[in-house]
Protein backbone atom coordinates (compact mmCIF):
# COMPACT_ATOMS: atom_id res chain seq x y z
CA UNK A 1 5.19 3.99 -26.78
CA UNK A 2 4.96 2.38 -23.34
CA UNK A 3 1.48 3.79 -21.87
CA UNK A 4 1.62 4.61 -17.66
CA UNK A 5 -1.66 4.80 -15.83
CA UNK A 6 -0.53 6.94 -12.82
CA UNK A 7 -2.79 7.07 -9.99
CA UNK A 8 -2.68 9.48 -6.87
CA UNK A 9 -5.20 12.17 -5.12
CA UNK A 10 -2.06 14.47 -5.01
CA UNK A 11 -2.23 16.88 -8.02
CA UNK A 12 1.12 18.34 -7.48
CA UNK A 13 3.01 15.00 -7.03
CA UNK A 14 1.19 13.66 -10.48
CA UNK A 15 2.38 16.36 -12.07
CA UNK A 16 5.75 16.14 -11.31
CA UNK A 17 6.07 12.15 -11.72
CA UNK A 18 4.23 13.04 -15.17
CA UNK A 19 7.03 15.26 -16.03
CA UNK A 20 10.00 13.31 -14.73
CA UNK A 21 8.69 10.07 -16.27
CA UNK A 22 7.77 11.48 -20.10
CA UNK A 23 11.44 13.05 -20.45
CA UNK A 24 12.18 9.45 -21.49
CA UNK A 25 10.58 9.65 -24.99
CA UNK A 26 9.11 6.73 -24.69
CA UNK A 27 6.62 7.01 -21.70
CA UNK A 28 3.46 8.68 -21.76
CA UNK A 29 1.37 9.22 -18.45
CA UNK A 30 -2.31 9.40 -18.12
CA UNK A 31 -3.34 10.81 -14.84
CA UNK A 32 -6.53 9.47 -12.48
CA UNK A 33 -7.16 11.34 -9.21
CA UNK A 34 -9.23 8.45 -7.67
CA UNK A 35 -9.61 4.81 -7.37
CA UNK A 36 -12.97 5.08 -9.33
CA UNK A 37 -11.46 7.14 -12.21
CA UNK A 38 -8.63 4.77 -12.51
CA UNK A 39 -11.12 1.83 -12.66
CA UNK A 40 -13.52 3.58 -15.48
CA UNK A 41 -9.72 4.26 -17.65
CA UNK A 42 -8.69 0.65 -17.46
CA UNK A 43 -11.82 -0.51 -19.02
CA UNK A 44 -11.42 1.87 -21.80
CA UNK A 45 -7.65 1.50 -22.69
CA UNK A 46 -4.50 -0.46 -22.07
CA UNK A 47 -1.96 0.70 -20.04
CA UNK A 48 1.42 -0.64 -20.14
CA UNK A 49 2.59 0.00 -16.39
CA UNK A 50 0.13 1.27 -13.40
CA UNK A 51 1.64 3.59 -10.59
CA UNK A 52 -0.91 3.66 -7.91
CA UNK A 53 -0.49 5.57 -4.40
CA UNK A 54 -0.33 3.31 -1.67
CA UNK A 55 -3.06 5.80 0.70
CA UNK A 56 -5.56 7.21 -0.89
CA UNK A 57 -9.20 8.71 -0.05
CA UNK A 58 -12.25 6.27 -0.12
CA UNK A 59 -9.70 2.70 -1.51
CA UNK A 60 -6.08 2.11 -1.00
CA UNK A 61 -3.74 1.48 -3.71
CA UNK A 62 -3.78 -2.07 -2.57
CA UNK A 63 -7.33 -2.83 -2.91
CA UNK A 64 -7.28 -0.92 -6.12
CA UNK A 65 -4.95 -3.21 -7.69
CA UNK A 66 -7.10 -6.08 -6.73
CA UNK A 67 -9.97 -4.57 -8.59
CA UNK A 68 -7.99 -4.20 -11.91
CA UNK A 69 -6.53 -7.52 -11.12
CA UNK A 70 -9.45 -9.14 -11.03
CA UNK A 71 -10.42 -7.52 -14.53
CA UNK A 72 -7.30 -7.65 -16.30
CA UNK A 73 -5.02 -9.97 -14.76
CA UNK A 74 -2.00 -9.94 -16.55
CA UNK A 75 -2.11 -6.12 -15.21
CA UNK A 76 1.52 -4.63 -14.71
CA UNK A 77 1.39 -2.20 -11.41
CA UNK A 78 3.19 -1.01 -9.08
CA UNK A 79 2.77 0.61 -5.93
CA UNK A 80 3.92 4.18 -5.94
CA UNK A 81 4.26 5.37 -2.09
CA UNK A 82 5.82 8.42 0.10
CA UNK A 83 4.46 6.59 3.05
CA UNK A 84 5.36 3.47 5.58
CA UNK A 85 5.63 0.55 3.13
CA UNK A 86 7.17 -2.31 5.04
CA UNK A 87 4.38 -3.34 6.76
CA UNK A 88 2.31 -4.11 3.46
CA UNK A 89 5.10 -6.18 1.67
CA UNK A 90 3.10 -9.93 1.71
CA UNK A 91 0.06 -8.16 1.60
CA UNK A 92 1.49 -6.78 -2.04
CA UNK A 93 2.58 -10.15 -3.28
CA UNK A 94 -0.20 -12.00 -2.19
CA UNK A 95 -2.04 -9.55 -4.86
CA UNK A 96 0.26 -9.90 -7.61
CA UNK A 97 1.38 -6.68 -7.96
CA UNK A 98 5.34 -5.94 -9.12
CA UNK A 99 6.35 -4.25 -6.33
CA UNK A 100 7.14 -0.36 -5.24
CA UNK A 101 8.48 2.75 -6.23
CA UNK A 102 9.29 5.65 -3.67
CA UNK A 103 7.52 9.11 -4.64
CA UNK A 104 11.59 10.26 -3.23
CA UNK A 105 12.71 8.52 -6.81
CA UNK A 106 14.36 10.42 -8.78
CA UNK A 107 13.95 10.59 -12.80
CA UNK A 108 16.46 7.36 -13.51
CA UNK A 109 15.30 5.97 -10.91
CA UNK A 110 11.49 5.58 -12.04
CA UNK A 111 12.53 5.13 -15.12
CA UNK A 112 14.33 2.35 -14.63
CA UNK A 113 11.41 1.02 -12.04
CA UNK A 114 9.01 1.03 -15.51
CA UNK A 115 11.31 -0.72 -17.02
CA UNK A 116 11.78 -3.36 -14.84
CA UNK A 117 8.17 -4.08 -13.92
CA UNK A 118 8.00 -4.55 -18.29
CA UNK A 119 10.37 -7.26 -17.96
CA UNK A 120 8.96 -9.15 -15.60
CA UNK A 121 11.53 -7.97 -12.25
CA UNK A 122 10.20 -7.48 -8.87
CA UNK A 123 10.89 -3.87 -8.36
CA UNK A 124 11.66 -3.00 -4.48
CA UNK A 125 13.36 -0.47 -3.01
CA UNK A 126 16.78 -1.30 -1.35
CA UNK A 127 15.68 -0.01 2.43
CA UNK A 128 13.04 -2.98 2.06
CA UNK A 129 15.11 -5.35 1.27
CA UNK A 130 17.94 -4.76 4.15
CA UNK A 131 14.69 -4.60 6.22
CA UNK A 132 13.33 -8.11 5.32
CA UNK A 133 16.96 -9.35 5.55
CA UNK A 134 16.98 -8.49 9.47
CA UNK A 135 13.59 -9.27 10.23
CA UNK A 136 13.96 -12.93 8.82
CA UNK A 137 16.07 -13.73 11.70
CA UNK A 138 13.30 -12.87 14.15
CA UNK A 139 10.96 -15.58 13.22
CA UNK A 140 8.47 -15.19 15.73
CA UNK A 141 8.38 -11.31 15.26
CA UNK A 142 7.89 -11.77 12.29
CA UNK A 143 5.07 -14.00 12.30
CA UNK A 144 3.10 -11.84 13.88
CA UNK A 145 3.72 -9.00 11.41
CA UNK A 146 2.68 -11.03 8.61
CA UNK A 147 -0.57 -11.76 10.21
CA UNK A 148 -2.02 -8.65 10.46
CA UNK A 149 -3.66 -7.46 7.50
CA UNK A 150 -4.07 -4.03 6.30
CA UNK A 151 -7.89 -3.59 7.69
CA UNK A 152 -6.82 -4.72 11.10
CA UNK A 153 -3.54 -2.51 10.72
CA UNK A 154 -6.13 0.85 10.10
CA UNK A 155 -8.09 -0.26 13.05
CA UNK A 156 -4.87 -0.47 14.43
CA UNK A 157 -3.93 3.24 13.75
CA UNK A 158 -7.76 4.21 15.09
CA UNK A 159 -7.16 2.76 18.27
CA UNK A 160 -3.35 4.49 18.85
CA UNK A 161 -5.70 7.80 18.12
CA UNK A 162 -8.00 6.62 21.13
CA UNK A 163 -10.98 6.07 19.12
CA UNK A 164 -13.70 4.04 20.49
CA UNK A 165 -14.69 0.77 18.80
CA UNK A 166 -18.41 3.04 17.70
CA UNK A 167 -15.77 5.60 16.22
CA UNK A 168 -13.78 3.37 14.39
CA UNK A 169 -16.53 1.53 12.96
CA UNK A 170 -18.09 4.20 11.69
CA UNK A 171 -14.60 5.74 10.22
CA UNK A 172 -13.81 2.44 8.61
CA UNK A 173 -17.53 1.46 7.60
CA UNK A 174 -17.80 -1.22 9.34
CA UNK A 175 -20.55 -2.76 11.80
CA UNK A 176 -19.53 -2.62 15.29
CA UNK A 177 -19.81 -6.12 15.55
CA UNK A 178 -17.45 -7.01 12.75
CA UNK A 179 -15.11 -4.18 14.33
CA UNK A 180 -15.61 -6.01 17.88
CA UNK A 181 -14.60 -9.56 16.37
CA UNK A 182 -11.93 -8.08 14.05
CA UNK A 183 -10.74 -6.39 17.30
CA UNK A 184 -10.42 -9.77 19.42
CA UNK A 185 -8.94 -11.38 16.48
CA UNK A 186 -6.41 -9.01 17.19
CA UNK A 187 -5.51 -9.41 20.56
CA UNK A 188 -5.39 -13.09 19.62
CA UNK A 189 -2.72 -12.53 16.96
CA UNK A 190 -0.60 -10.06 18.84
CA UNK A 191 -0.84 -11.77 22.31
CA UNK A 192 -2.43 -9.25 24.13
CA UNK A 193 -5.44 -9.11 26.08
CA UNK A 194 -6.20 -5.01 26.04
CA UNK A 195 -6.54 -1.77 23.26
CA UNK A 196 -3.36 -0.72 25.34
CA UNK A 197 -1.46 -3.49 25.08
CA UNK A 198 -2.14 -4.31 21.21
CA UNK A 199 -0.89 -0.50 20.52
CA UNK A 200 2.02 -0.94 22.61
CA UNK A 201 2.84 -4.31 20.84
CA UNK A 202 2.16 -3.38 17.15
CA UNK A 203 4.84 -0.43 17.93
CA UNK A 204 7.49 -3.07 18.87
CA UNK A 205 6.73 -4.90 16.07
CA UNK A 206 6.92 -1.73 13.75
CA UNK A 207 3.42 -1.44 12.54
CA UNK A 208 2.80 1.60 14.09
CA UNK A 209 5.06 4.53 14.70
CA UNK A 210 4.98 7.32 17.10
CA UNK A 211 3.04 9.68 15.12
CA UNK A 212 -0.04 7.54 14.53
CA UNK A 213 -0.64 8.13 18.90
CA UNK A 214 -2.56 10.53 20.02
């Protein structure tokens, strides 16, 4: 029996990727609606395959899988995500983790994603990979989108919104000071010398879209 650890705050969503995965005989799926849940399960039983959502309330699915990782580190996960991936691809394989299913998978398609990830394979979804393929040919572009990591890509988002930096340091529990200097590291890495600017530039570079502006 392979054993799936599937983590999301979505009840509907588990349910369904519950149902789709166990019509393969083979796979049964234990559910966790938080990070913390998820964290007390691992240290209780062995799971074969983790599924954890990308965004989630209180930790991402990111620094989730750092915290198992950390514990168990021959951990098998993958990132399970309905949102804007791209951004967090060296971010994910800096961690370790085997790569990313799309909650638009269909029932062969997860399947086969389990599967993989048992064997060893780097699962990614094909709209990644023709991504990466044309962004390798912008070098310095993609420099810059490397070096932003997912805290200063959430501050990021806060300051699209208009937030102030008191605002976003409280939203992200952070100090203002430590927002302030994550902030100017910022503008350093993107070239830019205003809030305005670094918005404007971290859309043309894809981190942001147009609904994350206020």
């Amino acid at each position: 029996m392979i054993d799936i650890l599937l983590v999301d705050d979505h009840p509907a969503i588990m349910e369904g990727t519950k149902i789709l995965l166990e019509q393969d005989e083979e796979m049964k799926v234990f559910l966790a609606h938080t990070a913390e849940e998820a964290l007390e399960m691992t240290k209780t039983k062995a799971f074969d395959v983790m599924l954890f959502d990308l965004h989630m309330r209180n930790m991402n699915g990111i620094d989730l899988a750092k915290r198992v990782l950390s514990m168990i580190p021959e951990a098998n996960i993958l990132i399970y995500t309905g949102f804007e991936y791209k951004n967090y691809f060296n971010l994910i394989i800096e961690t370790g983790i085997s790569g990313f299913v799309l909650k638009t998978a269909n029932k062969q398609q997860l399947i086969t994603a389990v599967r993989c990830s048992l064997q060893g394979e780097v699962v990614l979804p094909l709209s990644l990979v023709k991504q990466l393929r044309r962004v390798t040919s912008e070098s310095g572009k993609n420099m810059e989108t490397q070096a932003v990591s997912n805290k200063e890509n959430e501050i990021l988002r806060q300051i699209a919104k208009g937030k102030s930096n008191k605002e976003i340091a409280i939203t992200l529990v952070m100090s203002q000071r430590s927002l302030e200097y994550a902030v100017t590291n910022l503008f350093h890495k993107l070239h830019v010398k205003s809030r305005i600017e670094a918005a404007m530039k971290a859309k043309s570079l894809g981190l942001l879209s147009d609904s994350d502006f206020t």
